[in-house]
C-alpha atoms as a PDB file:
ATOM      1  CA  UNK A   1     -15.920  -1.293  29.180  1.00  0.00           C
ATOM      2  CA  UNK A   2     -16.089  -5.131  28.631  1.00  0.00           C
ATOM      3  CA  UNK A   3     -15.622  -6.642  25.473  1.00  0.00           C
ATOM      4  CA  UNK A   4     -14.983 -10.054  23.887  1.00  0.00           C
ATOM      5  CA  UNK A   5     -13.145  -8.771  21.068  1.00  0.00           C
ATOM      6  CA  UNK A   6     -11.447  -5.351  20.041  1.00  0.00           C
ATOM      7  CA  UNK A   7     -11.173  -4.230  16.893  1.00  0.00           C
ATOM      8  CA  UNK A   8      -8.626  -1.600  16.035  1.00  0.00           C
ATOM      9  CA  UNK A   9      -9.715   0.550  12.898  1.00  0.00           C
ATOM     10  CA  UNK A  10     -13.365   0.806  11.689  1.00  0.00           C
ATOM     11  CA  UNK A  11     -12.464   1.246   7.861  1.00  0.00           C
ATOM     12  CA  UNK A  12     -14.008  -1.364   5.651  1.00  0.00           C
ATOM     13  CA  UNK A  13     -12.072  -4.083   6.996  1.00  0.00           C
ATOM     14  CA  UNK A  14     -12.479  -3.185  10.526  1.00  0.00           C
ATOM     15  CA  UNK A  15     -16.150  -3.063  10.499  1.00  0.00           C
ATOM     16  CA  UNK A  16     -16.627  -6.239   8.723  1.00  0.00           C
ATOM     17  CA  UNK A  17     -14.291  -8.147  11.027  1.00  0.00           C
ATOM     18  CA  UNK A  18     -16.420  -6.292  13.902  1.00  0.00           C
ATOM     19  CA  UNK A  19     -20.095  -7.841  12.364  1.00  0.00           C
ATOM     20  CA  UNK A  20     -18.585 -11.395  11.988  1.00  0.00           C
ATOM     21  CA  UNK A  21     -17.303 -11.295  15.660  1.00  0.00           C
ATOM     22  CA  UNK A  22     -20.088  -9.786  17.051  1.00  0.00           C
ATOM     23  CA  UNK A  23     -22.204 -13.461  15.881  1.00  0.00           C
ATOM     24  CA  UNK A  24     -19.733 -14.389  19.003  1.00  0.00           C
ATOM     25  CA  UNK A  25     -19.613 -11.860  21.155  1.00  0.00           C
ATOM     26  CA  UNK A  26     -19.931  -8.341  21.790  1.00  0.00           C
ATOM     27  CA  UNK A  27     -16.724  -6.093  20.342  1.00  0.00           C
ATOM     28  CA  UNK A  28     -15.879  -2.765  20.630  1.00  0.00           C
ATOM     29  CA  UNK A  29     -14.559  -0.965  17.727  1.00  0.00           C
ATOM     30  CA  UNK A  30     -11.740   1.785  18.033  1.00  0.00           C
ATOM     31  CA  UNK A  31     -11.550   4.404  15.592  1.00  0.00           C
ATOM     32  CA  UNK A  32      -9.835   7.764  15.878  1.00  0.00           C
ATOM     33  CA  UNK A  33     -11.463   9.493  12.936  1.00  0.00           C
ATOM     34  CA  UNK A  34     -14.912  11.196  13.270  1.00  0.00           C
ATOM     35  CA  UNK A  35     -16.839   8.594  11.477  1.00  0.00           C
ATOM     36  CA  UNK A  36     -16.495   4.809  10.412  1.00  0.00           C
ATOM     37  CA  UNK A  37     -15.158   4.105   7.097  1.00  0.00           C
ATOM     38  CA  UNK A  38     -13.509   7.791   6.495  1.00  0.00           C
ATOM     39  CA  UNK A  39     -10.581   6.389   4.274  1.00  0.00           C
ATOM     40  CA  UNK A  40     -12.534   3.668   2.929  1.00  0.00           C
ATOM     41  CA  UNK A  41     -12.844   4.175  -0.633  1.00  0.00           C
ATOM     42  CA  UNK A  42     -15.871   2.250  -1.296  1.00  0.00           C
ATOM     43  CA  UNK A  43     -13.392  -0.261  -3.678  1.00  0.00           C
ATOM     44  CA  UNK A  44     -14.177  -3.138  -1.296  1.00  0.00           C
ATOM     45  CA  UNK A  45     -17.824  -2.708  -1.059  1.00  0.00           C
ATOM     46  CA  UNK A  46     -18.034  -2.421  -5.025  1.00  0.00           C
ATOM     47  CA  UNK A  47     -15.469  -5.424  -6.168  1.00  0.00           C
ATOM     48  CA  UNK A  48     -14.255  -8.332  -4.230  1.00  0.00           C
ATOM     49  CA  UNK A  49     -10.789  -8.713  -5.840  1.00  0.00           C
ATOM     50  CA  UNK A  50      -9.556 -11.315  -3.268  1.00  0.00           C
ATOM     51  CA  UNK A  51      -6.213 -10.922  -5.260  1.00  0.00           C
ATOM     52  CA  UNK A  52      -5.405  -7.224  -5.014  1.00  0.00           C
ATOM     53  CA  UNK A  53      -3.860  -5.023  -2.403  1.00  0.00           C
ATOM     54  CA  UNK A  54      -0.791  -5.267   0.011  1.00  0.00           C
ATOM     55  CA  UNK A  55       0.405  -8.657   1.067  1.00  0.00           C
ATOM     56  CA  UNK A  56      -1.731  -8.163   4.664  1.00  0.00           C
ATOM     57  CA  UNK A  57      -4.772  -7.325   2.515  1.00  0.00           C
ATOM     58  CA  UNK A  58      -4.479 -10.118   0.241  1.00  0.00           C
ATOM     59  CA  UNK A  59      -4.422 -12.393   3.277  1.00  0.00           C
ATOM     60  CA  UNK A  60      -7.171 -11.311   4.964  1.00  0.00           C
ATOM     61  CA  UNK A  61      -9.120 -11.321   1.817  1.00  0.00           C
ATOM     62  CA  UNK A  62      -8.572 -14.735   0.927  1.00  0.00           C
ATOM     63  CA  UNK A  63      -9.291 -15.657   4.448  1.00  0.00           C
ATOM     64  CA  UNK A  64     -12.616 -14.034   4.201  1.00  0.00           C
ATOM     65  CA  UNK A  65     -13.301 -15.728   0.763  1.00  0.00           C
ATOM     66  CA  UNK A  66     -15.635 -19.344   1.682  1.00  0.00           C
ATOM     67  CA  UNK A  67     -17.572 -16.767   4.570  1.00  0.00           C
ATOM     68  CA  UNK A  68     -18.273 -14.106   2.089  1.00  0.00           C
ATOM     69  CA  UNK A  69     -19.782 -16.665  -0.952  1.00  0.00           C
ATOM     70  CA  UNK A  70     -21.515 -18.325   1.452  1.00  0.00           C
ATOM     71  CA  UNK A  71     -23.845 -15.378   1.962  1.00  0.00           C
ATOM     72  CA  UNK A  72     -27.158 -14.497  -0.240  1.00  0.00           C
ATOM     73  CA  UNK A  73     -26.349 -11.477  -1.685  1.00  0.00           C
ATOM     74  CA  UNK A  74     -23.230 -10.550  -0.257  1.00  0.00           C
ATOM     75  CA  UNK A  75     -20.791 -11.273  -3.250  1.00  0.00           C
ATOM     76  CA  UNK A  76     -23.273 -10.916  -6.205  1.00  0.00           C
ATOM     77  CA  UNK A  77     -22.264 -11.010  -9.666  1.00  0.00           C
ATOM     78  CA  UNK A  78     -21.604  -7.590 -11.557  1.00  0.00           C
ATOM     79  CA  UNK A  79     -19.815  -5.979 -14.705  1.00  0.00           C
ATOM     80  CA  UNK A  80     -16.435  -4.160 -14.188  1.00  0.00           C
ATOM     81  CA  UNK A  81     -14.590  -2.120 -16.400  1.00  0.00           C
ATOM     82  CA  UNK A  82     -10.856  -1.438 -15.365  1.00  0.00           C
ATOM     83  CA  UNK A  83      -9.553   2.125 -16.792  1.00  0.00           C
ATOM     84  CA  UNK A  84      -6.201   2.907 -16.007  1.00  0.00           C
ATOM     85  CA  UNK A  85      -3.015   3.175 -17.302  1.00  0.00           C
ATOM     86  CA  UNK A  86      -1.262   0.295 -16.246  1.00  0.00           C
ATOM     87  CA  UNK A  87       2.115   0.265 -18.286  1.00  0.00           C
ATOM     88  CA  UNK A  88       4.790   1.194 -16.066  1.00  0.00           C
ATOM     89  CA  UNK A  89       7.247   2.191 -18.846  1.00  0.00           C
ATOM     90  CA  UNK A  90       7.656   5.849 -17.951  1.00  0.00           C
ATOM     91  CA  UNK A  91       8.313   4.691 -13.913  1.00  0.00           C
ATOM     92  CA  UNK A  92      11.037   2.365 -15.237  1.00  0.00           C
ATOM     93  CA  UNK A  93      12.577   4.908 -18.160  1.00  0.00           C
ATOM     94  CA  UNK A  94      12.588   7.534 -14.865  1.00  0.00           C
ATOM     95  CA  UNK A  95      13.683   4.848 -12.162  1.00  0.00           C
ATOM     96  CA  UNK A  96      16.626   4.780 -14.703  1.00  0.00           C
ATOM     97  CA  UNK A  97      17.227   8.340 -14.691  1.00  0.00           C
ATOM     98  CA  UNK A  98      17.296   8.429 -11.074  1.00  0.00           C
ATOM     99  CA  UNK A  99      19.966   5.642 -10.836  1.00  0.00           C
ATOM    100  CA  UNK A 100      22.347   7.826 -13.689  1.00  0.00           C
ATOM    101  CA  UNK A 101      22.114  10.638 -11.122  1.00  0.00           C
ATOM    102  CA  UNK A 102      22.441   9.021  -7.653  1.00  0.00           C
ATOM    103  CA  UNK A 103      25.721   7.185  -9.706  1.00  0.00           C
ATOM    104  CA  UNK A 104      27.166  10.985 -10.795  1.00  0.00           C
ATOM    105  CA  UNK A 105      25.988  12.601  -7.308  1.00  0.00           C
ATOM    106  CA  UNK A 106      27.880   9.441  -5.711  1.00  0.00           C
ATOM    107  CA  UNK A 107      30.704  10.142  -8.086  1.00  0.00           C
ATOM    108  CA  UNK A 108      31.465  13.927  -6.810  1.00  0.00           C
ATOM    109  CA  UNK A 109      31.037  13.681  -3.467  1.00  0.00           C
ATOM    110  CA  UNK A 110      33.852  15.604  -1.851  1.00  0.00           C
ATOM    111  CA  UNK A 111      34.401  17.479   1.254  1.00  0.00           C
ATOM    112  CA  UNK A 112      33.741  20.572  -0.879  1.00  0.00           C
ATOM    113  CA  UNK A 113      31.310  19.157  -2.734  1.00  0.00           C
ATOM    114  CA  UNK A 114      28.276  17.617  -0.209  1.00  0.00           C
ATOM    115  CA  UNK A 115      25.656  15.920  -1.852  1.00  0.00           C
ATOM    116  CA  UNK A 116      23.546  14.667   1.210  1.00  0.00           C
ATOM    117  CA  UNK A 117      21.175  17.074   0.671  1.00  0.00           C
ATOM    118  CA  UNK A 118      20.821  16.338  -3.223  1.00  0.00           C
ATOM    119  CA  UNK A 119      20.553  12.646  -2.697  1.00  0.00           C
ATOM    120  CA  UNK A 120      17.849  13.311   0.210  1.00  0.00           C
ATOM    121  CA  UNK A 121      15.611  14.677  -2.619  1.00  0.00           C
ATOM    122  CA  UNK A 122      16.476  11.939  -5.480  1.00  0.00           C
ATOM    123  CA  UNK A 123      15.062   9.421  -2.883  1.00  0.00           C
ATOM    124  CA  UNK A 124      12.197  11.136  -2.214  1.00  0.00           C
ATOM    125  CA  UNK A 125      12.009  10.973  -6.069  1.00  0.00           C
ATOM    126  CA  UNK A 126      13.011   7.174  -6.342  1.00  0.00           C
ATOM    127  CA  UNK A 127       9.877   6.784  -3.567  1.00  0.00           C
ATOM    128  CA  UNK A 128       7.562   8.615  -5.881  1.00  0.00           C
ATOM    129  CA  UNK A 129       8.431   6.453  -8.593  1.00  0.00           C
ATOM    130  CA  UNK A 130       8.011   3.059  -6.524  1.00  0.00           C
ATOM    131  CA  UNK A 131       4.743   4.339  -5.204  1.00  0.00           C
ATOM    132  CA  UNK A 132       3.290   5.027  -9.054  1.00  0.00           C
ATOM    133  CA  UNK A 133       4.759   1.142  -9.751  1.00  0.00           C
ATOM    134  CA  UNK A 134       2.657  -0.528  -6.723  1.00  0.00           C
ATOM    135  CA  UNK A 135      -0.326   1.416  -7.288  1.00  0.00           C
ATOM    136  CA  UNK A 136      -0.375   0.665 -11.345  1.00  0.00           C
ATOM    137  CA  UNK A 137       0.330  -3.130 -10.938  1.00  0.00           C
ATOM    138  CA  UNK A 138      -2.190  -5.381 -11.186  1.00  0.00           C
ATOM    139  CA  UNK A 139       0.630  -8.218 -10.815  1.00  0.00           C
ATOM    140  CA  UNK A 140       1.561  -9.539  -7.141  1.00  0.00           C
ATOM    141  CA  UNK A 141       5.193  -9.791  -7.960  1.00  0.00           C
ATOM    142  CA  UNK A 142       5.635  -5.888  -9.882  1.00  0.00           C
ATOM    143  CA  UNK A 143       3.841  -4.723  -6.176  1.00  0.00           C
ATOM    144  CA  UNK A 144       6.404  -7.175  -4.354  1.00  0.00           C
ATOM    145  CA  UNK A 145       9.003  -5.398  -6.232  1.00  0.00           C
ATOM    146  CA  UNK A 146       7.805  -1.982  -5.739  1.00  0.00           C
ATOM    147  CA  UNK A 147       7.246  -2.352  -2.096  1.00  0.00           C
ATOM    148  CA  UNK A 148      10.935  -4.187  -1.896  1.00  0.00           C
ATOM    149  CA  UNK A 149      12.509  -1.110  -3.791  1.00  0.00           C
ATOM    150  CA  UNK A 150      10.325   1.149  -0.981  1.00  0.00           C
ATOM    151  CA  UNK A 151      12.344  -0.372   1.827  1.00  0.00           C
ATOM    152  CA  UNK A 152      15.703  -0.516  -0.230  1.00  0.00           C
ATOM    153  CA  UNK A 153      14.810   3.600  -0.819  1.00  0.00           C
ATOM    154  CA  UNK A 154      14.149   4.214   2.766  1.00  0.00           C
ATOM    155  CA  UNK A 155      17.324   2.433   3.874  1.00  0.00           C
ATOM    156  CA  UNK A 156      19.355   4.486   1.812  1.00  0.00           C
ATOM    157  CA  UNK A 157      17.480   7.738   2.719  1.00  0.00           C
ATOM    158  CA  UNK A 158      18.697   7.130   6.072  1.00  0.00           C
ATOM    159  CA  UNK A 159      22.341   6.750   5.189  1.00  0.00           C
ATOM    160  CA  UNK A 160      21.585   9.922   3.285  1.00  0.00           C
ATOM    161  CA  UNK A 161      20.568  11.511   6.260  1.00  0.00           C
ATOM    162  CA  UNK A 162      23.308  10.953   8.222  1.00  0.00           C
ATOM    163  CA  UNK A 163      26.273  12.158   5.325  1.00  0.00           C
ATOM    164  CA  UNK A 164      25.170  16.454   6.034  1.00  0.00           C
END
């Protein structure tokens, strides 16, 4: 198969990117799942929230931004309503919680005493609580955070790993 451009994915980003290119050549779209757009949750076809999302995401949708007003129809004006529960109080209150405990599992930690195991699960707990935080936020810098404290997790999960 010949192809100007290859697109990798044909969720709702995917498939756009694949109609824009194809005004300049022909593309080929790769997707592994059954049918197009099986994880898209219809959020981008609804709301064009150029703002929202992962880092990657936010690029790609300010990128897209002039080409998408400049279309009839494509971005027309509609009413939203937001309902969600965005204070992150209870993440931060357990967060804190979390901390107390990997400081007293720290604390005992003795030959006789492993805690590898222990602190395996906390982290899997600390990553529950950092996923809640990114997907509440509506505020680039709380998702920075969460998706900093993410890597900081996973970095210490693998230490974990290796104490048992």
């Amino acid at each position: 198969m010949d192809a100007d451009f290859l697109i990798i994915g044909g969720g709702i980003a995917g498939i756009s990117a694949a109609a824009r290119m194809s005004e300049l050549g022909s593309v080929i779209v790769l997707e592994a799942e059954a049918a197009l757009a099986h994880h898209a949750s219809g959020r981008s076809a609804a709301l064009f929230e150029p703002r929202y999302g992962a880092p990657a995401v936010v690029g790609l949708s300010m990128a897209s931004e002039a080409y998408l007003r400049s279309v009839p129809g494509v971005l027309s004006p509609r009413g939203l309503l937001l309902v969600g529960k965005a204070d992150v109080r209870e993440e931060l209150d357990r967060l804190t919680a979390h901390i107390a405990q990997a400081r007293t599992l720290l604390a005992d930690a003795r030959a006789d005493n492993p805690v590898g195991r222990k602190f395996d699960f906390l982290c899997q707990e600390f990553n529950r609580e950092a996923n809640t935080l990114c997907s509440k936020s509506a505020d680039i810098e709380l998702t920075r955070i969460g998706i900093d404290l993410k890597g900081a997790v996973e970095r210490m999960r693998e230490q974990v790993q290796n104490v048992e």
